[in-house]
Protein backbone atom coordinates (compact mmCIF):
# COMPACT_ATOMS: atom_id res chain seq x y z
CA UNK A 1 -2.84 -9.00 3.87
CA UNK A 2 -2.38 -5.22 4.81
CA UNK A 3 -4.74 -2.45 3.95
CA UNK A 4 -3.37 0.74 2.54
CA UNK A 5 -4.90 4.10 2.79
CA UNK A 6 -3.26 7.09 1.21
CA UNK A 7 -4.97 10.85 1.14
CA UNK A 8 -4.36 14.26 0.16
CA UNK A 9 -6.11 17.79 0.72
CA UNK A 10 -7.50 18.75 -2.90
CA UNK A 11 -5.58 21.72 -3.99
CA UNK A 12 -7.23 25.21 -4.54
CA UNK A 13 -6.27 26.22 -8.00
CA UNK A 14 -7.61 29.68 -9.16
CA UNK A 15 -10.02 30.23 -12.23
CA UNK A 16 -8.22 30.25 -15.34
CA UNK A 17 -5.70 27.89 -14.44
CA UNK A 18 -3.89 26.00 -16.63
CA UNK A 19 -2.17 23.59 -15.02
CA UNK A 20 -4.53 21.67 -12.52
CA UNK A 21 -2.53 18.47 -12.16
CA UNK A 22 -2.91 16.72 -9.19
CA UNK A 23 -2.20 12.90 -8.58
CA UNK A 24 -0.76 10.32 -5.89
CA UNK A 25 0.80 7.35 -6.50
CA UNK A 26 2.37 4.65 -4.09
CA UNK A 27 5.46 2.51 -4.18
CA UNK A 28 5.01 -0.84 -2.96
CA UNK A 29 8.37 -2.83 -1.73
CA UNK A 30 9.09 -6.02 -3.80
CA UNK A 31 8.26 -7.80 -0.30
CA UNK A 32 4.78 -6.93 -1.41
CA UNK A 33 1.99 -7.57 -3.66
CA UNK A 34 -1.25 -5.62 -5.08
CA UNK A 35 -3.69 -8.40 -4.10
CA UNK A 36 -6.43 -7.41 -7.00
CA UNK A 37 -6.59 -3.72 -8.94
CA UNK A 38 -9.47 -3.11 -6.81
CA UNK A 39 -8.87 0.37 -5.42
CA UNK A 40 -11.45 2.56 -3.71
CA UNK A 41 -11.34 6.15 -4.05
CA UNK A 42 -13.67 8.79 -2.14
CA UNK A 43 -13.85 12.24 -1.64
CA UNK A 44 -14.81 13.87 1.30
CA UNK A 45 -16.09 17.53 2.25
CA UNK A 46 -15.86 18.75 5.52
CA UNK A 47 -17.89 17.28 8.09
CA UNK A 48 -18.18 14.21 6.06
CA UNK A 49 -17.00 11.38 7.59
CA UNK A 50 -18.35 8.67 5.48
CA UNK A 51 -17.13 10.51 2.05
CA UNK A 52 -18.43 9.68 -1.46
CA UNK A 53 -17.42 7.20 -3.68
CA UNK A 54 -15.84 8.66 -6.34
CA UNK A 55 -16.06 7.10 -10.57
CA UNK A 56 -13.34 5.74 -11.75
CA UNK A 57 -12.14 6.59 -15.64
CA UNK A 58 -14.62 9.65 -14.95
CA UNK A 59 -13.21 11.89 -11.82
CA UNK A 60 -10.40 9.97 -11.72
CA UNK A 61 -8.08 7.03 -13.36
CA UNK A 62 -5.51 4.56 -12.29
CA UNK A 63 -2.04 3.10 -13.43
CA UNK A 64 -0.08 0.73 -12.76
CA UNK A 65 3.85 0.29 -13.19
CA UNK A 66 5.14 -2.64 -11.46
CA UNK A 67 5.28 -1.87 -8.06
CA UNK A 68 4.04 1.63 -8.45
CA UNK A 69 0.41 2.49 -8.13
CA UNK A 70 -0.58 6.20 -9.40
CA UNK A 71 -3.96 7.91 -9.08
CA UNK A 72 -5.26 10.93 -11.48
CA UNK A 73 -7.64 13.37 -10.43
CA UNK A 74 -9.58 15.27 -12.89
CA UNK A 75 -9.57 18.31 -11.22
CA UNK A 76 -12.84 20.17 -12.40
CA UNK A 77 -14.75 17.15 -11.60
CA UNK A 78 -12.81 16.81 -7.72
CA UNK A 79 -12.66 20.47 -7.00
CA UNK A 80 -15.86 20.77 -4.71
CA UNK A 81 -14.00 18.08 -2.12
CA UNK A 82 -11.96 19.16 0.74
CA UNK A 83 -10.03 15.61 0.82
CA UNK A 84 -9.78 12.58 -1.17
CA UNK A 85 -8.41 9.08 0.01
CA UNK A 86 -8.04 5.68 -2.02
CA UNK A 87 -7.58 2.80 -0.27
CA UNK A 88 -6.22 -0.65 -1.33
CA UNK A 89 -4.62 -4.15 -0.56
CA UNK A 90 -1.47 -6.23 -0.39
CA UNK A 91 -0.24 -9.10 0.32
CA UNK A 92 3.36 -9.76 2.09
CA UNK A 93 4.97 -12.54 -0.08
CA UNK A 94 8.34 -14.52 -0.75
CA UNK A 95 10.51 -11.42 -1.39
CA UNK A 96 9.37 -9.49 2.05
CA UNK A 97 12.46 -8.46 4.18
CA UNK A 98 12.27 -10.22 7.76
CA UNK A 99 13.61 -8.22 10.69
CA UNK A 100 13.36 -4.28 11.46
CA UNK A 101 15.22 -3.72 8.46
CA UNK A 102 11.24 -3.51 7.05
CA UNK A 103 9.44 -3.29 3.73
CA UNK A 104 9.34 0.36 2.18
CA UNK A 105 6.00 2.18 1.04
CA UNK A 106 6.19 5.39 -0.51
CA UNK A 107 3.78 8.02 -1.47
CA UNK A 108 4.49 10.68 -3.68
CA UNK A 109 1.75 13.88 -4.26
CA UNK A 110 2.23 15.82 -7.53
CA UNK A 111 0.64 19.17 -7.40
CA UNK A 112 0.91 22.13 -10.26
CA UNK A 113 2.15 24.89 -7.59
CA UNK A 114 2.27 27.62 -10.94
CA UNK A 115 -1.26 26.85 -12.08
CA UNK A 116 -1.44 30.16 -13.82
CA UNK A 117 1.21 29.70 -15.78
CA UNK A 118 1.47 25.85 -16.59
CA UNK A 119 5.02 25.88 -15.66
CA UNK A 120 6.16 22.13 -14.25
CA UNK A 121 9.35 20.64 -12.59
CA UNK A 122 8.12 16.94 -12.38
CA UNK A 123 6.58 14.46 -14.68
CA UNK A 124 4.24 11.56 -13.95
CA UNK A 125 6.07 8.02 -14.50
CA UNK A 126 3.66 6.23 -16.28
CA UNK A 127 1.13 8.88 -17.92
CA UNK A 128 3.86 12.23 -18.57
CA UNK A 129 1.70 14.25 -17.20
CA UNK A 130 2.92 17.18 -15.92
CA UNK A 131 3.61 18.72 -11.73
CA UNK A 132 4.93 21.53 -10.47
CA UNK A 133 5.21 20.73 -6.81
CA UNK A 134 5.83 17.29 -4.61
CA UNK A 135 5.35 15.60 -0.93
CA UNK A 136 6.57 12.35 -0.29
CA UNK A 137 6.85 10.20 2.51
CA UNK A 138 8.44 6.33 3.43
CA UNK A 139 6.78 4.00 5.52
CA UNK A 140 8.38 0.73 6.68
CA UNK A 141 6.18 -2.80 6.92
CA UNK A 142 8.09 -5.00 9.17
CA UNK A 143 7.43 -8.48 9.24
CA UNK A 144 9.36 -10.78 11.58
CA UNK A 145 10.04 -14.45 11.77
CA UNK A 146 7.70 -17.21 12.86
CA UNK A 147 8.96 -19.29 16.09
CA UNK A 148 7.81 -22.19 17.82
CA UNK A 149 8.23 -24.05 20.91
CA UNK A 150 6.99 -27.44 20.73
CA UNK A 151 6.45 -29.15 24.48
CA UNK A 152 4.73 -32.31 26.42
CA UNK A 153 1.88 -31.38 27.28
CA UNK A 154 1.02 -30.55 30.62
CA UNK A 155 5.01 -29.70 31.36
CA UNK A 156 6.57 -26.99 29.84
CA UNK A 157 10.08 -28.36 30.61
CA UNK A 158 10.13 -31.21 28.63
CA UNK A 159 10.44 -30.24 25.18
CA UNK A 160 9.95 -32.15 22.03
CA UNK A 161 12.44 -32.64 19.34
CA UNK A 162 11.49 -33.71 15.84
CA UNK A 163 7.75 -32.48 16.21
CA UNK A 164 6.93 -31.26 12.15
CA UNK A 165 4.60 -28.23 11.63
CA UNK A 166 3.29 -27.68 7.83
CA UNK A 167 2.71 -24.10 6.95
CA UNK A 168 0.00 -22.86 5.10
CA UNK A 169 -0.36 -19.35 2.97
CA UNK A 170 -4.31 -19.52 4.26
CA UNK A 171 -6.29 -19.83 7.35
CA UNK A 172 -7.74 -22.67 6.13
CA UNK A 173 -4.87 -24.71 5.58
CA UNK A 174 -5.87 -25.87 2.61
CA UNK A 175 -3.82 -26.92 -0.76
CA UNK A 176 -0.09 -27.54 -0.36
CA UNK A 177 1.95 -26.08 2.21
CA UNK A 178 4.71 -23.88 1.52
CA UNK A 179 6.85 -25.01 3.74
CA UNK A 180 7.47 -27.17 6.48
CA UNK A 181 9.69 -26.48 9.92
CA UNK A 182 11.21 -29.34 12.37
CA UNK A 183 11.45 -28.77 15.72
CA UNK A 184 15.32 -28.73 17.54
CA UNK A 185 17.00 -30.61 20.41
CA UNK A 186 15.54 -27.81 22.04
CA UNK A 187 11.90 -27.91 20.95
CA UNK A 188 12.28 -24.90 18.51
CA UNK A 189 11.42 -24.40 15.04
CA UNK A 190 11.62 -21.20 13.13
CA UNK A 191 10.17 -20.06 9.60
């Protein structure tokens, strides 16, 4: 299970503007999973390190497209924070990329950067609303192979072949594996 946390520096839109969009989404690679739509949001001023939990459906709302996560601030009701930062979870599963080759996460920020005059270049995926300007960025979660090196115990150089090792998708080991791995002629197994 990783833990996400994406943030942005609230915009400063003048009075009278017409065009206060401002959102963040994030892309998840198909090598993971949202574990639950549970998503904290806060907003923070400055000096505040703890920050304030913010109300969903009130200062700000969620969506959902597949993979895609996307966060919309009502701006009149976010204006008075410096900085506001969600943060969420998800699980690597059966379709996660092994190797430095990694699992992408992107995060896109949609801004109106003509709030005066409403004019917009991008559109939100999922809800059409409207941005002017964007920041993205890519991060890569690598996850690498599991390898084992079965020996007597006691002596290092004698290793064991055929030893079986049931893996588990919980630190409990409990329910049905979801896989098993055998060890080699030379006391390796791999997963």
């Amino acid at each position: 299970t990783l833990t996400y946390t994406i943030d942005a520096t609230v915009p400063t839109y003048p009075t009278g503007a017409t065009n206060t969009t401002f959102y963040m989404g994030d892309t998840l690679s198909n090598g993971l999973s949202f574990t639950s739509t549970a998503v904290v949001v806060k907003g923070y001023t400055q000096g505040n390190i703890t920050g304030a939990t913010l109300t969903a459906d009130d200062q700000y709302t969620i969506a959902y497209d597949g993979q895609k996560l996307y966060i919309d601030f009502d701006y009149d009701k976010i204006k008075g924070y410096e900085r506001v930062e969600a943060t969420y979870t998800a699980i690597v599963n059966e379709n996660a990329v092994i190797g430095t080759a990694g699992n992408t996460n992107s995060y896109d920020l949609i801004y109106s950067n003509d709030p005066l005059n409403g004019a917009t270049s991008t559109t939100h995926p999922v809800s059409g609303t409207p941005g002017y300007g964007t920041d993205n960025s890519t991060v890569i979660v690598n996850t690498y192979m599991l390898a084992i090196k079965k020996y007597e115990d006691g002596n290092q150089a004698t290793v064991l072949e055929g030893a079986e090792f049931a893996i588990y998708d919980n630190q409990s080991c409990a329910g049905n594996a979801i896989a098993t791995i055998t060890t080699d002629a030379n006391g390796y197994a791999a997963y």
